[in-house]
N, C-alpha and C. Protein backbone atom coordinates (compact mmCIF):
# COMPACT_ATOMS: atom_id res chain seq x y z
N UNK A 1 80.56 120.62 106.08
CA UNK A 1 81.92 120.73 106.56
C UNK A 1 82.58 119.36 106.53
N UNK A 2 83.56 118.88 105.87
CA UNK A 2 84.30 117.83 105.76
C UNK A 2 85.51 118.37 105.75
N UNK A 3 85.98 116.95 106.87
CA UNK A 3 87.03 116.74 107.71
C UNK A 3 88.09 116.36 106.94
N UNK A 4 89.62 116.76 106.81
CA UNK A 4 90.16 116.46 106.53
C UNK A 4 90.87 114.83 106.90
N UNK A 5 90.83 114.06 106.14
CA UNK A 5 91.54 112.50 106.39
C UNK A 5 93.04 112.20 106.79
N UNK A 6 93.64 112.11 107.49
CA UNK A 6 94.76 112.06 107.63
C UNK A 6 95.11 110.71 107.34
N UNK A 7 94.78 109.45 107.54
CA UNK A 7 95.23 108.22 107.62
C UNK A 7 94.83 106.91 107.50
N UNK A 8 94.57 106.12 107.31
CA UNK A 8 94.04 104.84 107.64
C UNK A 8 93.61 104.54 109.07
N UNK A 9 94.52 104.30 110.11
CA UNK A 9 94.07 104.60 111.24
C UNK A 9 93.28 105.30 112.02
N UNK A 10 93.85 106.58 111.59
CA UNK A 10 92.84 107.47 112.03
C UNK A 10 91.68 107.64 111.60
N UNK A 11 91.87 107.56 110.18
CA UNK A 11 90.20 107.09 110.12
C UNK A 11 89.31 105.99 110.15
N UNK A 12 89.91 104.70 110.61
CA UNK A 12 89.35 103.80 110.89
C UNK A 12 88.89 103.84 112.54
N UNK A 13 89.97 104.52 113.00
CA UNK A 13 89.53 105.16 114.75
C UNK A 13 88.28 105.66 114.86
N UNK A 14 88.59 106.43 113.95
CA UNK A 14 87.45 107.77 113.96
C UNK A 14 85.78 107.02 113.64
N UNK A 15 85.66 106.18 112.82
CA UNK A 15 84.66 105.51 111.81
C UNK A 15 84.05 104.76 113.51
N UNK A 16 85.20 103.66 114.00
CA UNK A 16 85.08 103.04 115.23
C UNK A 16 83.86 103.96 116.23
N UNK A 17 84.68 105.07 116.20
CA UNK A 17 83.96 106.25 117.79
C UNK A 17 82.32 106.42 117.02
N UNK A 18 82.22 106.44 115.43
CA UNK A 18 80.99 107.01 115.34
C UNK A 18 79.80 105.67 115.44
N UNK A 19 80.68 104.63 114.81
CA UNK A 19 79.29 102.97 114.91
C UNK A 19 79.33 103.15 116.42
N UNK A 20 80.05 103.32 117.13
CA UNK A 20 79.88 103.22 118.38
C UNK A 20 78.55 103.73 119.06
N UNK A 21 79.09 105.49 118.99
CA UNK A 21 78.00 106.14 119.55
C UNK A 21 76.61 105.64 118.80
N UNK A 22 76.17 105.37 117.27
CA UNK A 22 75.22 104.84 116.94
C UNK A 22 74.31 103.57 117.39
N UNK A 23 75.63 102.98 117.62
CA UNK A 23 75.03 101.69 118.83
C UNK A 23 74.76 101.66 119.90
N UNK A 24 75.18 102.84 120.55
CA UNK A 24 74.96 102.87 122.14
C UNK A 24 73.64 104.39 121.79
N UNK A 25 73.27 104.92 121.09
CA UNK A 25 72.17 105.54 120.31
C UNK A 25 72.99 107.29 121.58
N UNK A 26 74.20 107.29 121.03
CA UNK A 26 74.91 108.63 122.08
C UNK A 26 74.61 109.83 120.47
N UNK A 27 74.48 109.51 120.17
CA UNK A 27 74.22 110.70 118.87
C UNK A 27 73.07 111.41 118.93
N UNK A 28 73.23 113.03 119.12
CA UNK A 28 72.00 113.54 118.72
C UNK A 28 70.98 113.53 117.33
N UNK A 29 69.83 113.35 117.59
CA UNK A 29 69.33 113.59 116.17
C UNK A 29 69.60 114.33 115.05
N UNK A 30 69.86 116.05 115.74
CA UNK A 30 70.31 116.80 114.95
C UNK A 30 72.01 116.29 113.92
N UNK A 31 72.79 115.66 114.99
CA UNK A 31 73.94 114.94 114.19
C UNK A 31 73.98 114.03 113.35
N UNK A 32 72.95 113.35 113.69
CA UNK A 32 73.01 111.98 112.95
C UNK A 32 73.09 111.70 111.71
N UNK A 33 72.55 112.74 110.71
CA UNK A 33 73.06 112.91 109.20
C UNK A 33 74.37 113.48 108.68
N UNK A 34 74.77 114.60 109.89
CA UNK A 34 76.54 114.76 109.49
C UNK A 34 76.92 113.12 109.95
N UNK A 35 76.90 112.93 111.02
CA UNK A 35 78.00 111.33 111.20
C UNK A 35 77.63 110.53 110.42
N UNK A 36 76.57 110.13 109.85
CA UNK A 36 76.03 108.94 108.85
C UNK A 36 77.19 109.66 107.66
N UNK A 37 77.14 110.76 107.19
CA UNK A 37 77.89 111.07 105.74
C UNK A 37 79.12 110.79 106.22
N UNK A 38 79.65 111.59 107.59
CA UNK A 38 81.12 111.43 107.67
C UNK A 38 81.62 109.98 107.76
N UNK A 39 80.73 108.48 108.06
CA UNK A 39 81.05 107.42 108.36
C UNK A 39 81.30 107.24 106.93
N UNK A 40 80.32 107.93 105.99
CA UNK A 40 80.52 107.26 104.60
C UNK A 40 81.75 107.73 103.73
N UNK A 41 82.05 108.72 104.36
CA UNK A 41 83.36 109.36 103.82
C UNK A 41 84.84 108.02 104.17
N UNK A 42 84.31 108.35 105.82
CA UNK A 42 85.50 107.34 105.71
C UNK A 42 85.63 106.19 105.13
N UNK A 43 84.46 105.14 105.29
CA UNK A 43 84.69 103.97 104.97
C UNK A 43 85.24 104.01 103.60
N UNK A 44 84.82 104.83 102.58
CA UNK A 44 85.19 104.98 101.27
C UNK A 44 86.88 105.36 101.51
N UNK A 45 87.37 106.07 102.09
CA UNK A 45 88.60 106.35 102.43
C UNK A 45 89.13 104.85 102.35
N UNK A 46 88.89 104.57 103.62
CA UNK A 46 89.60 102.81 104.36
C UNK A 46 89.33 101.97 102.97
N UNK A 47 88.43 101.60 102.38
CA UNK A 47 88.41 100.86 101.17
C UNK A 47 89.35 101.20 100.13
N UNK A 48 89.81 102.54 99.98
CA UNK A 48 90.33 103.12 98.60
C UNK A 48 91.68 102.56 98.88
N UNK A 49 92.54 102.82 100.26
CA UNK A 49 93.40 102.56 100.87
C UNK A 49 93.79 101.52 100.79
N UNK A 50 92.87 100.57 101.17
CA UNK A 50 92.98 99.25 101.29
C UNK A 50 93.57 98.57 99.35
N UNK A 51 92.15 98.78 98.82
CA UNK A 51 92.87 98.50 97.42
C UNK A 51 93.89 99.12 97.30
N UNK A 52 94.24 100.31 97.38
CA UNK A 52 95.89 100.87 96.98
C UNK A 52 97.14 100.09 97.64
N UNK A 53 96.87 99.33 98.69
CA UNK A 53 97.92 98.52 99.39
C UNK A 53 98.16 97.10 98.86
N UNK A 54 96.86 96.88 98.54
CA UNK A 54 96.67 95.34 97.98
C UNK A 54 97.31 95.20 96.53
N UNK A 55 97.18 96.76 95.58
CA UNK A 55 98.02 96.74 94.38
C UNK A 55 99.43 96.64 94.80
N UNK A 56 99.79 97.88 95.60
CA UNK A 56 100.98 97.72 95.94
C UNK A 56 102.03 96.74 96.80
N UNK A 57 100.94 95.69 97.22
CA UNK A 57 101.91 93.98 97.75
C UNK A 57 101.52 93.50 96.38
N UNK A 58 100.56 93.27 95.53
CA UNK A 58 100.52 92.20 94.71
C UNK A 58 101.91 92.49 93.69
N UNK A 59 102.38 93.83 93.66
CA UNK A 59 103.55 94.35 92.98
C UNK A 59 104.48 93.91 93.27
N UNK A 60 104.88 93.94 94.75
CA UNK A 60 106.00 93.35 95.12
C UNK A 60 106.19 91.89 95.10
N UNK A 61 104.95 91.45 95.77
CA UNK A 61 104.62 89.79 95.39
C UNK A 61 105.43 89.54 93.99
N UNK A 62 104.65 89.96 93.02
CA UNK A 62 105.36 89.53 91.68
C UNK A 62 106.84 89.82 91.33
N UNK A 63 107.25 90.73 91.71
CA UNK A 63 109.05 91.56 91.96
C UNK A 63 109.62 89.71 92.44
N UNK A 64 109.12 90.14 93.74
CA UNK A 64 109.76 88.91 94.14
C UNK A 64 109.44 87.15 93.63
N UNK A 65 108.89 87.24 92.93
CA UNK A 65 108.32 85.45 92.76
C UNK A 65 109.61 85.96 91.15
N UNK A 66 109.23 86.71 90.78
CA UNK A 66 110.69 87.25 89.64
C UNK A 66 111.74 86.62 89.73
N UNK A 67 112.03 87.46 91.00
CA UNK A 67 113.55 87.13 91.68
C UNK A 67 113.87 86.17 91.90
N UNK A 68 113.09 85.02 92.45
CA UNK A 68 113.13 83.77 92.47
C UNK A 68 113.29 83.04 91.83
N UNK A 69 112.12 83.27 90.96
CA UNK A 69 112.45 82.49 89.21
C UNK A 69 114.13 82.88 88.76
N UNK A 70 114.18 83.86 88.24
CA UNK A 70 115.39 84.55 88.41
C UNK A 70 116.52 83.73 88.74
N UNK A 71 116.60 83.30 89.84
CA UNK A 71 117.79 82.76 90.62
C UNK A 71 117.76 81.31 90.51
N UNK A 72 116.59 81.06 90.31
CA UNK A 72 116.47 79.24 90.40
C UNK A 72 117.08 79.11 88.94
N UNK A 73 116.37 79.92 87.77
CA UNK A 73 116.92 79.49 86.67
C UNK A 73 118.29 79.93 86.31
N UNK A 74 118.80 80.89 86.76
CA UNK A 74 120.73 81.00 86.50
C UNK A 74 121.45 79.45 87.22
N UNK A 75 120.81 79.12 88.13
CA UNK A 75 121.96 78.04 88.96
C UNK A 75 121.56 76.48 87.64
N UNK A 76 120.99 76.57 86.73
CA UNK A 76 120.31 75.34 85.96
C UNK A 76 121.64 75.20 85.41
């Protein structure tokens, strides 16, 4: 059964509650292989995310260093 992802947050929340209970050892045995997969779901989520944001500033980054160039060289 896999959970639908709604977000970055939320699934970085969510990822949070499960290292948690693993560290404080609150997980039943019987769970512990759904939460181990579902941690792996997310983190793969939060990573994919992450690169998709990092393309999408390095985009704008360049838009704008453009614009700049752009403007410095009309006033020459």
């Amino acid at each position: 059964m896999t959970k639908k992802t709604e977000g970055y947050q939320a699934s970085y929340d969510e990822l949070q509650k499960i290292l948690q209970a693993l560290e404080q050892g609150d997980i039943d045995v019987d769970d512990l292989s759904e939460k181990v997969k579902r941690a792996g779901e997310l983190i793969e989520f939060c990573q994919k995310r992450l690169r998709e944001t990092e393309v999408q500033v390095k985009k704008v980054m360049e838009k704008f260093e453009k614009s700049i160039g752009d403007e410095n060289g009309d006033d020459s």
